[in-house]
N, C-alpha and C. Protein backbone atom coordinates (compact mmCIF):
# COMPACT_ATOMS: atom_id res chain seq x y z
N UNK A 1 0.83 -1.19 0.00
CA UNK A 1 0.00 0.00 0.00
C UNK A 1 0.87 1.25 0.00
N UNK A 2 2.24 1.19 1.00
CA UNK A 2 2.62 2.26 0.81
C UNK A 2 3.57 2.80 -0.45
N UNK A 3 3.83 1.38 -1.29
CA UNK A 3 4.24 2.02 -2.57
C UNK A 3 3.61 2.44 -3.34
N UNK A 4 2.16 2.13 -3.01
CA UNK A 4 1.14 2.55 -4.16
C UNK A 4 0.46 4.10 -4.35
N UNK A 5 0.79 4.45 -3.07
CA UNK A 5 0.79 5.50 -2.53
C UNK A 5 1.67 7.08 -2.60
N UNK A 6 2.54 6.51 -2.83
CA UNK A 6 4.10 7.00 -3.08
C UNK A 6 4.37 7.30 -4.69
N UNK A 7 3.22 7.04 -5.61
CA UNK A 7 3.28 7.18 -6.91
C UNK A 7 3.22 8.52 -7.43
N UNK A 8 3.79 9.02 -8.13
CA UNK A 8 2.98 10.36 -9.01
C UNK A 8 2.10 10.59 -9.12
N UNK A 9 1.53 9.94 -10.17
CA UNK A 9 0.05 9.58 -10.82
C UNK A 9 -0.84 8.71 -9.90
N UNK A 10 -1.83 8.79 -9.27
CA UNK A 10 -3.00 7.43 -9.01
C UNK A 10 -2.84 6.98 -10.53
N UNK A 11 -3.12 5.55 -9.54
CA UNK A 11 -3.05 4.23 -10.86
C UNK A 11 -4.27 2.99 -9.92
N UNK A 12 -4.01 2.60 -10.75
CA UNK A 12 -4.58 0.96 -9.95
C UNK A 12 -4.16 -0.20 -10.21
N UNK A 13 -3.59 -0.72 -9.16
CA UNK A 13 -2.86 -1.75 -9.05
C UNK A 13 -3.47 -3.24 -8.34
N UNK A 14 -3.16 -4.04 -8.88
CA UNK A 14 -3.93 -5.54 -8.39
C UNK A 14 -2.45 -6.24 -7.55
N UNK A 15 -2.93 -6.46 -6.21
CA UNK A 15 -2.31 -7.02 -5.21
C UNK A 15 -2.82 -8.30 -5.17
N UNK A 16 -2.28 -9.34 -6.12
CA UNK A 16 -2.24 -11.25 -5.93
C UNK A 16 -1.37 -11.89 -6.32
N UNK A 17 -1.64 -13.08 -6.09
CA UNK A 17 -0.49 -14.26 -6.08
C UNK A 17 -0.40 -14.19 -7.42
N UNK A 18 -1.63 -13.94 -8.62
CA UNK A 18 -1.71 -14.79 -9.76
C UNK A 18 -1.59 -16.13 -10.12
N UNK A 19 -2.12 -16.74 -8.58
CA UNK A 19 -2.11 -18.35 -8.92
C UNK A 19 -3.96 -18.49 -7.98
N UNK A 20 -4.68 -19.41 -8.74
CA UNK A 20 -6.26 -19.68 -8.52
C UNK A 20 -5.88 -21.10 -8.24
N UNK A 21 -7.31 -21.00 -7.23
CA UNK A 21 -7.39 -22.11 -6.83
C UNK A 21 -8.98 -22.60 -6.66
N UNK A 22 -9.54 -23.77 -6.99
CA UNK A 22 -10.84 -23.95 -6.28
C UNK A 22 -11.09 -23.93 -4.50
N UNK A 23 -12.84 -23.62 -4.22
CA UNK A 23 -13.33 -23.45 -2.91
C UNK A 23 -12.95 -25.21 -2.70
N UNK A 24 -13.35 -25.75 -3.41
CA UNK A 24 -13.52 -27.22 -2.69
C UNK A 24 -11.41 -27.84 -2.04
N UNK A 25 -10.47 -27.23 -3.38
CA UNK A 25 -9.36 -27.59 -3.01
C UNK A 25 -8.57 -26.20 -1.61
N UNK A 26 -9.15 -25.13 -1.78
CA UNK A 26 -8.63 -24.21 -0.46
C UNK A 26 -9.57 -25.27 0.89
N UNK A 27 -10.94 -25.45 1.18
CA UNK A 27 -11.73 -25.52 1.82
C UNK A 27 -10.70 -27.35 2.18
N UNK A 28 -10.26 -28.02 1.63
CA UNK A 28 -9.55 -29.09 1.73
C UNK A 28 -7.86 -28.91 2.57
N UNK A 29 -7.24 -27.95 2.09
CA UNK A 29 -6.25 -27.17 2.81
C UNK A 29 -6.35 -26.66 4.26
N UNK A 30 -7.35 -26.32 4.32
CA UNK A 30 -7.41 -25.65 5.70
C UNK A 30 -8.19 -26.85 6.42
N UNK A 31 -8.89 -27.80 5.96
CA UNK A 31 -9.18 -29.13 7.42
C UNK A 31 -7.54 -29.55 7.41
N UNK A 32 -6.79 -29.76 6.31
CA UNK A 32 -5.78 -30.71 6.73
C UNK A 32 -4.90 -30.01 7.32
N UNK A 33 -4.99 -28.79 7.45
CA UNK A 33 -4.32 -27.92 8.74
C UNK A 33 -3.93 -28.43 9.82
N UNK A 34 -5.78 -29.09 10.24
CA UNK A 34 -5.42 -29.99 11.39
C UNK A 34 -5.71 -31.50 11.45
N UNK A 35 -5.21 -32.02 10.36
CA UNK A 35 -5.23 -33.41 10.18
C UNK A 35 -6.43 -33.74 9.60
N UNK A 36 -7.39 -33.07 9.20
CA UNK A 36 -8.67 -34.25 8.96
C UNK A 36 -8.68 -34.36 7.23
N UNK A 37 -9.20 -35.25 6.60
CA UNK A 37 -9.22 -35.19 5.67
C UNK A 37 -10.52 -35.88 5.32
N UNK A 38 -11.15 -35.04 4.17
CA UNK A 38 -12.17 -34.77 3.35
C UNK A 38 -12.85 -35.49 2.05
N UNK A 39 -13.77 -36.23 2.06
CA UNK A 39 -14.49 -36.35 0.90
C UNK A 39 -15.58 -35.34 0.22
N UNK A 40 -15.73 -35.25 -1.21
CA UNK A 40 -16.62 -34.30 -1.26
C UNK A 40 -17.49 -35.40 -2.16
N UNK A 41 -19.02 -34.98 -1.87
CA UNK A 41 -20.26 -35.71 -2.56
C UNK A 41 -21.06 -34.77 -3.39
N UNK A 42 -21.45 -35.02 -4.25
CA UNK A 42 -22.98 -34.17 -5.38
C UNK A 42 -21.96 -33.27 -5.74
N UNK A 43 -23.15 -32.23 -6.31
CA UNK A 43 -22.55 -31.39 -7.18
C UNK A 43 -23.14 -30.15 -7.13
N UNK A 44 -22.84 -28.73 -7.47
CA UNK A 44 -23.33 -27.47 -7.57
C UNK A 44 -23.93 -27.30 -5.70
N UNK A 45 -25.09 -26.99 -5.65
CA UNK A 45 -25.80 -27.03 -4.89
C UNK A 45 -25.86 -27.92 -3.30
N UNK A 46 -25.28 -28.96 -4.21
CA UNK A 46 -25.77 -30.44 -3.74
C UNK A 46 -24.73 -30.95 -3.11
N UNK A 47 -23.64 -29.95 -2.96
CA UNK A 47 -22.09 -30.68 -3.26
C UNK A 47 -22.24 -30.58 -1.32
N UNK A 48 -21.44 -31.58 -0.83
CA UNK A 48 -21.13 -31.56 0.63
C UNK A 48 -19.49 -32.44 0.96
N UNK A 49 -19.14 -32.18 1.97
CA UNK A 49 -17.90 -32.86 2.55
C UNK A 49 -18.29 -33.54 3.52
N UNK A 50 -17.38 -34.42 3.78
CA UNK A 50 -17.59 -35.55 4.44
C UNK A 50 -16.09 -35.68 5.19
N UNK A 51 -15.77 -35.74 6.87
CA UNK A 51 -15.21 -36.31 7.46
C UNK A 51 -14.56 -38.15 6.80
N UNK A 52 -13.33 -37.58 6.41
CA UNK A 52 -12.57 -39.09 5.69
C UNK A 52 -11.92 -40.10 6.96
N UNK A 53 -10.86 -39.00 7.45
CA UNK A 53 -10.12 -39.52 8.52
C UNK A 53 -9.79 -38.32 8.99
N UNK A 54 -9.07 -38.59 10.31
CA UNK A 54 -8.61 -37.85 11.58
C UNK A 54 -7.18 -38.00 11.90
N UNK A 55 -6.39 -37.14 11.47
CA UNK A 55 -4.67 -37.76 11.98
C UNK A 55 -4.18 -37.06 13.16
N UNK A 56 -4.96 -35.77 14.02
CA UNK A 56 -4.57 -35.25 14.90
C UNK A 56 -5.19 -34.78 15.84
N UNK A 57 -4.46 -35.20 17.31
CA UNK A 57 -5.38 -35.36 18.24
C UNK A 57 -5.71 -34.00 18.44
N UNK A 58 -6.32 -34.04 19.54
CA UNK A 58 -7.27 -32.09 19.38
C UNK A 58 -8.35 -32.04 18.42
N UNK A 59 -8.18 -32.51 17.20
CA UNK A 59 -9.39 -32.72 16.05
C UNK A 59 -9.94 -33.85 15.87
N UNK A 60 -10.33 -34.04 16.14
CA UNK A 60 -11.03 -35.66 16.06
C UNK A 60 -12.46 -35.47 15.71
N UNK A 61 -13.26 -35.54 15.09
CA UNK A 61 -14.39 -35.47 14.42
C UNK A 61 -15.07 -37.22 13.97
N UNK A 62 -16.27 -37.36 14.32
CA UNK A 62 -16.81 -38.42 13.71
C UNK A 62 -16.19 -38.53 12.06
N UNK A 63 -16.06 -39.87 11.61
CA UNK A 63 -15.95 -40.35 10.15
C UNK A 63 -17.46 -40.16 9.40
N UNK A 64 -17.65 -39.50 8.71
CA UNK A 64 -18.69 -39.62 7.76
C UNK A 64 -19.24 -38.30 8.14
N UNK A 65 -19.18 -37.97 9.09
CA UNK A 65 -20.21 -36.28 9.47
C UNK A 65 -19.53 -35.48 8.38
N UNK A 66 -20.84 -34.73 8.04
CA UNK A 66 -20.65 -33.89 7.19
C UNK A 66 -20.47 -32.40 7.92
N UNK A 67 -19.45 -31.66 7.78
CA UNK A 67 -18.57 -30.66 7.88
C UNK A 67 -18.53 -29.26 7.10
N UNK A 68 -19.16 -29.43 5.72
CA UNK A 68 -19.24 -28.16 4.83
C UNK A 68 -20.19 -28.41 3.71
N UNK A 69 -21.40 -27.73 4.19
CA UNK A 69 -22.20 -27.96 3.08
C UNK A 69 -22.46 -26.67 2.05
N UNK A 70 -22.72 -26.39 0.84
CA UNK A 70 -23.25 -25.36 0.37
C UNK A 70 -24.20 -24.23 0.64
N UNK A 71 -24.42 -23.36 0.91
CA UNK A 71 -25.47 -22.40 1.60
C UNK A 71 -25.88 -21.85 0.58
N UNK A 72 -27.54 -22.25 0.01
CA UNK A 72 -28.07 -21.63 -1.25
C UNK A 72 -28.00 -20.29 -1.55
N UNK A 73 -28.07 -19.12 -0.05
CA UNK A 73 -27.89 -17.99 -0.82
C UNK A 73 -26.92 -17.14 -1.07
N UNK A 74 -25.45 -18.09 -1.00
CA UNK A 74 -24.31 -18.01 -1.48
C UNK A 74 -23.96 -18.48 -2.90
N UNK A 75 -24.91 -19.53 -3.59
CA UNK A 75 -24.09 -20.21 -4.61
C UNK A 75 -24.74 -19.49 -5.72
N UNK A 76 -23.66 -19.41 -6.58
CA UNK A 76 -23.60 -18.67 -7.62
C UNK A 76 -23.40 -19.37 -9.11
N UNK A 77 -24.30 -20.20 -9.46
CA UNK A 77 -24.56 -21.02 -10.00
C UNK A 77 -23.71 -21.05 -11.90
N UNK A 78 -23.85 -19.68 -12.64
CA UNK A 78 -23.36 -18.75 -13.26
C UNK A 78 -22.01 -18.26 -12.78
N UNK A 79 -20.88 -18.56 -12.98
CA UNK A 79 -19.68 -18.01 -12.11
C UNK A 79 -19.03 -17.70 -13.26
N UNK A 80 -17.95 -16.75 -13.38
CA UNK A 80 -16.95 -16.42 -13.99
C UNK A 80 -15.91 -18.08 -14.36
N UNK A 81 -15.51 -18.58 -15.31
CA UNK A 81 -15.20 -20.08 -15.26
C UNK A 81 -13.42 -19.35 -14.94
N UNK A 82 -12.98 -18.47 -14.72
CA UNK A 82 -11.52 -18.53 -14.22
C UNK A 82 -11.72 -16.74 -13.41
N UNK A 83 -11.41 -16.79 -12.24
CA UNK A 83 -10.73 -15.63 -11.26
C UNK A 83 -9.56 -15.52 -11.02
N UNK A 84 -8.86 -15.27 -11.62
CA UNK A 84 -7.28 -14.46 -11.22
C UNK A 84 -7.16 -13.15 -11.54
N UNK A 85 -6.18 -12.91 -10.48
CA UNK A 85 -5.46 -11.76 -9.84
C UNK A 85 -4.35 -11.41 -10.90
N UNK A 86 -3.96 -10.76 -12.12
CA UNK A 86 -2.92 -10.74 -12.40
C UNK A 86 -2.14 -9.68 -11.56
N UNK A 87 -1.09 -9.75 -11.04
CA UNK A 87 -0.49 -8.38 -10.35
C UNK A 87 0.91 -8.19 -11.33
N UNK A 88 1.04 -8.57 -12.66
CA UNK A 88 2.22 -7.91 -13.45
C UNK A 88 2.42 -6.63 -13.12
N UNK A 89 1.70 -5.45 -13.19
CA UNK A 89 1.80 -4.34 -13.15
C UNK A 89 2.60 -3.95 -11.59
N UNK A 90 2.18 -4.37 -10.78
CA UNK A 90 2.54 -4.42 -9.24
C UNK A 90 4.28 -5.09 -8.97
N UNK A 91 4.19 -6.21 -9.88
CA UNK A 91 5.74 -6.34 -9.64
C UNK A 91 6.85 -5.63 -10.41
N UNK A 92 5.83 -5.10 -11.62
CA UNK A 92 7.39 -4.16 -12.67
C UNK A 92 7.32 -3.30 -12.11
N UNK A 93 6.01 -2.56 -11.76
CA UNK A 93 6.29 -0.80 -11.51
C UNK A 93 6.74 -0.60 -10.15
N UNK A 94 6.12 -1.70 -9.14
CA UNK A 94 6.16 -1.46 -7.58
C UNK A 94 7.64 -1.96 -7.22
N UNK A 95 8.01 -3.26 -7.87
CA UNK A 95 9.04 -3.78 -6.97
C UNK A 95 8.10 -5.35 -6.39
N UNK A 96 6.94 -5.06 -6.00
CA UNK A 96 6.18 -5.50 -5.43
C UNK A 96 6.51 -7.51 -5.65
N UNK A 97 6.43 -7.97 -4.46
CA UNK A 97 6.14 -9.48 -4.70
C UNK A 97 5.48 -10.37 -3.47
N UNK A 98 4.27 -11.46 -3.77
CA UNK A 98 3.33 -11.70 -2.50
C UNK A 98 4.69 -12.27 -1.39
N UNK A 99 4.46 -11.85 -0.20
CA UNK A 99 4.98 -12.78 0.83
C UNK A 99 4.53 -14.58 1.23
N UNK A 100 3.34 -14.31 0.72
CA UNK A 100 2.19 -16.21 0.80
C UNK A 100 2.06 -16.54 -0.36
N UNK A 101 2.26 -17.31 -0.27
CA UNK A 101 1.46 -18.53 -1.08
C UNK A 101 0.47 -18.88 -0.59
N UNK A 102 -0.46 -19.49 -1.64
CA UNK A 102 -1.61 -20.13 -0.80
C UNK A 102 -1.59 -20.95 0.07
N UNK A 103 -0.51 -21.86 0.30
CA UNK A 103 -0.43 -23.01 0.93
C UNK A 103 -0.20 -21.73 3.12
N UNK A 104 0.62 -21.04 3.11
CA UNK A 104 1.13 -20.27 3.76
C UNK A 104 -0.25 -19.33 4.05
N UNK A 105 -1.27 -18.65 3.02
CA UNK A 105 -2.22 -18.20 3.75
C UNK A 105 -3.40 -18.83 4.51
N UNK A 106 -2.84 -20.25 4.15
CA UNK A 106 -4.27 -20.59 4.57
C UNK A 106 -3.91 -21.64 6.12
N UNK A 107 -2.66 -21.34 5.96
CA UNK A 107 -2.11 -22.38 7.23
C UNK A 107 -2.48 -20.46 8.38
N UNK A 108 -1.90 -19.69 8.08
CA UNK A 108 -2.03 -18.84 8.59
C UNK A 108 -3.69 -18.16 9.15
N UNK A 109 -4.39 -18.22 8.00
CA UNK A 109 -5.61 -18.04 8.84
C UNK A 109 -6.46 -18.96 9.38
N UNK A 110 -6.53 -20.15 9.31
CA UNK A 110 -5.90 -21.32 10.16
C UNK A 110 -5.52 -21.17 11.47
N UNK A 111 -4.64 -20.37 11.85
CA UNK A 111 -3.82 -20.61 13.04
C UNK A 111 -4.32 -19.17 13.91
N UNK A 112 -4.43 -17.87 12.88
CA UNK A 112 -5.41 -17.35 13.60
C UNK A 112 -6.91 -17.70 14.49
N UNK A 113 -7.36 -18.24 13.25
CA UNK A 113 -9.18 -18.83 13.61
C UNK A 113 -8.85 -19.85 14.72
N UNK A 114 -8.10 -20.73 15.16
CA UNK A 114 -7.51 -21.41 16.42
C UNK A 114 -7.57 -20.88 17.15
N UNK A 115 -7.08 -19.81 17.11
CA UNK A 115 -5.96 -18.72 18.45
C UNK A 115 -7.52 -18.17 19.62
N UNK A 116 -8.52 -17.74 17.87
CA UNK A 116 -9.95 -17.35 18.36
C UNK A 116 -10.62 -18.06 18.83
N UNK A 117 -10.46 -19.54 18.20
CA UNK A 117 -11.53 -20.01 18.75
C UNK A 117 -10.64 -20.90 20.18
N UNK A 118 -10.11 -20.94 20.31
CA UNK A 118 -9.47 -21.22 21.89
C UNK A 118 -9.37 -20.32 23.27
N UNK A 119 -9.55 -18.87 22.52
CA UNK A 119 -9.51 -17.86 23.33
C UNK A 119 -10.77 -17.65 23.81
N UNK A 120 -12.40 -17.75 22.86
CA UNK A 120 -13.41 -17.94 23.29
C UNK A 120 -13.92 -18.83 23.72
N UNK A 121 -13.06 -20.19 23.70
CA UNK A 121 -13.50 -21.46 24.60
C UNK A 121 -13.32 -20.79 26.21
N UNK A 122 -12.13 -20.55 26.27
CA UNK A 122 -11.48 -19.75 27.35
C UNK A 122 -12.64 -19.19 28.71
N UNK A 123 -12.66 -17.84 27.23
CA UNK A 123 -13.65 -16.95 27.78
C UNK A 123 -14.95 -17.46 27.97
N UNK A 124 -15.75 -18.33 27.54
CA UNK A 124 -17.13 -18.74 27.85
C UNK A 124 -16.70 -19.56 29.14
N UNK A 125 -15.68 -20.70 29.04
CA UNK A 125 -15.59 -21.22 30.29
C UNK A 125 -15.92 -20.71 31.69
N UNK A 126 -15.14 -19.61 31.53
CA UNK A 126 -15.21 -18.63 32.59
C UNK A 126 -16.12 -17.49 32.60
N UNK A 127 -17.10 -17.73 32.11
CA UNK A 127 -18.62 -17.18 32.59
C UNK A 127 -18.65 -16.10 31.73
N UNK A 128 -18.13 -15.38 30.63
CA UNK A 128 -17.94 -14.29 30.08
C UNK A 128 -18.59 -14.46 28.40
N UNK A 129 -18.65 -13.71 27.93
CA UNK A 129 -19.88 -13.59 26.69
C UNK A 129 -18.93 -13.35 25.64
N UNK A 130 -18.90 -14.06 24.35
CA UNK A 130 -18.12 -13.99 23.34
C UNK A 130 -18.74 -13.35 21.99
N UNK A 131 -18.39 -12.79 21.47
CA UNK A 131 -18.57 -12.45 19.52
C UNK A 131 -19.05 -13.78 19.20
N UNK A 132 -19.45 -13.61 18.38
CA UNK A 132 -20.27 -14.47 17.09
C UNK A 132 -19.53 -14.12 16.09
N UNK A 133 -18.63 -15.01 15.91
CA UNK A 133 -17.79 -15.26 14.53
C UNK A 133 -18.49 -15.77 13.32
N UNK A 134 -19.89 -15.73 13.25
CA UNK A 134 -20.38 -16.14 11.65
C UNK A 134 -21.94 -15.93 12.05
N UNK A 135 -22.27 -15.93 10.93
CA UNK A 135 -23.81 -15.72 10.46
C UNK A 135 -24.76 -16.46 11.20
C-alpha cells in the first residue's frame, strides 16, 4: 500500500499471487491444517464434505459427518469459469512481490481462527460472553 501511494500519478494496481485455486481444493487445505481429511459428494448445490479420517489429536471429528455444506444464498450457480489476480503491473512498476502462497495463507488463517476459537473457549468457560464469529 505504501508504494502505491508514493506514486505520481494514481493508478490501480492488483495485489495477488496470480495463482487460482478452487473453494472445494482451499476448503480441503485448511481441514488438513489440522489433520482431517475430506471427501466431497454431489454437485453445484448439492455438493457436501464428508469427514474421511482424523490424523490429529485435538481434532477428532466423527468419520462420515458432514462438515461443509453449500449455503443456497451463497451459490452462484453462473460463475466467472476462471478468477485471477494478475499483479504484473505491481511487480514491474512497484518492486512489489506476495509474501504467501496459498499453501502459507491458509495455514495462517488457520492458526489465527484457532488462536480465536481457543480464546473464546477460554472466555465462555469462565462465565464471560463472546462475539459471534459467523452468520
Amino acid at each position: 500500500m505504501y508504494l502505491i501511494l508514493q506514486q505520481d500519478k494514481p493508478e490501480d494496481f492488483v495485489i495477488a499471487t496470480g495463482v487460482t485455486t478452487s473453494i472445494r481444493k482451499f476448503v480441503k487445505m485448511a481441514f488438513a491444517h489440522v489433520g482431517i481429511t475430506l471427501d466431497f459428494e454431489g454437485e453445484g448445490e448439492d455438493e457436501i464434505a464428508k469427514v474421511a479420517k482424523c490424523e490429529k489429536d485435538g481434532y477428532q471429528l466423527p468419520i462420515g459427518q458432514t462438515v461443509v455444506q453449500v449455503d443456497p444464498k451463497y451459490f452462484r450457480p453462473i460463475e466467472a469459469d476462471l478468477l485471477l489476480g494478475d499483479p504484473t503491473k505491481s511487480k514491474e512498476k512497484l518492486g512489489w512481490k506476495p509474501k504467501y502462497d496459498l499453501q502459507a495463507l491458509v495455514d495462517d488463517m488457520m492458526s489465527s481462527d484457532l488462536e480465536l476459537l481457543s480464546r473464546d473457549q477460554l472466555l465462555k468457560e469462565s462465565g464471560h460472553k463472546v462475539f459471534q464469529h459467523r452468520d
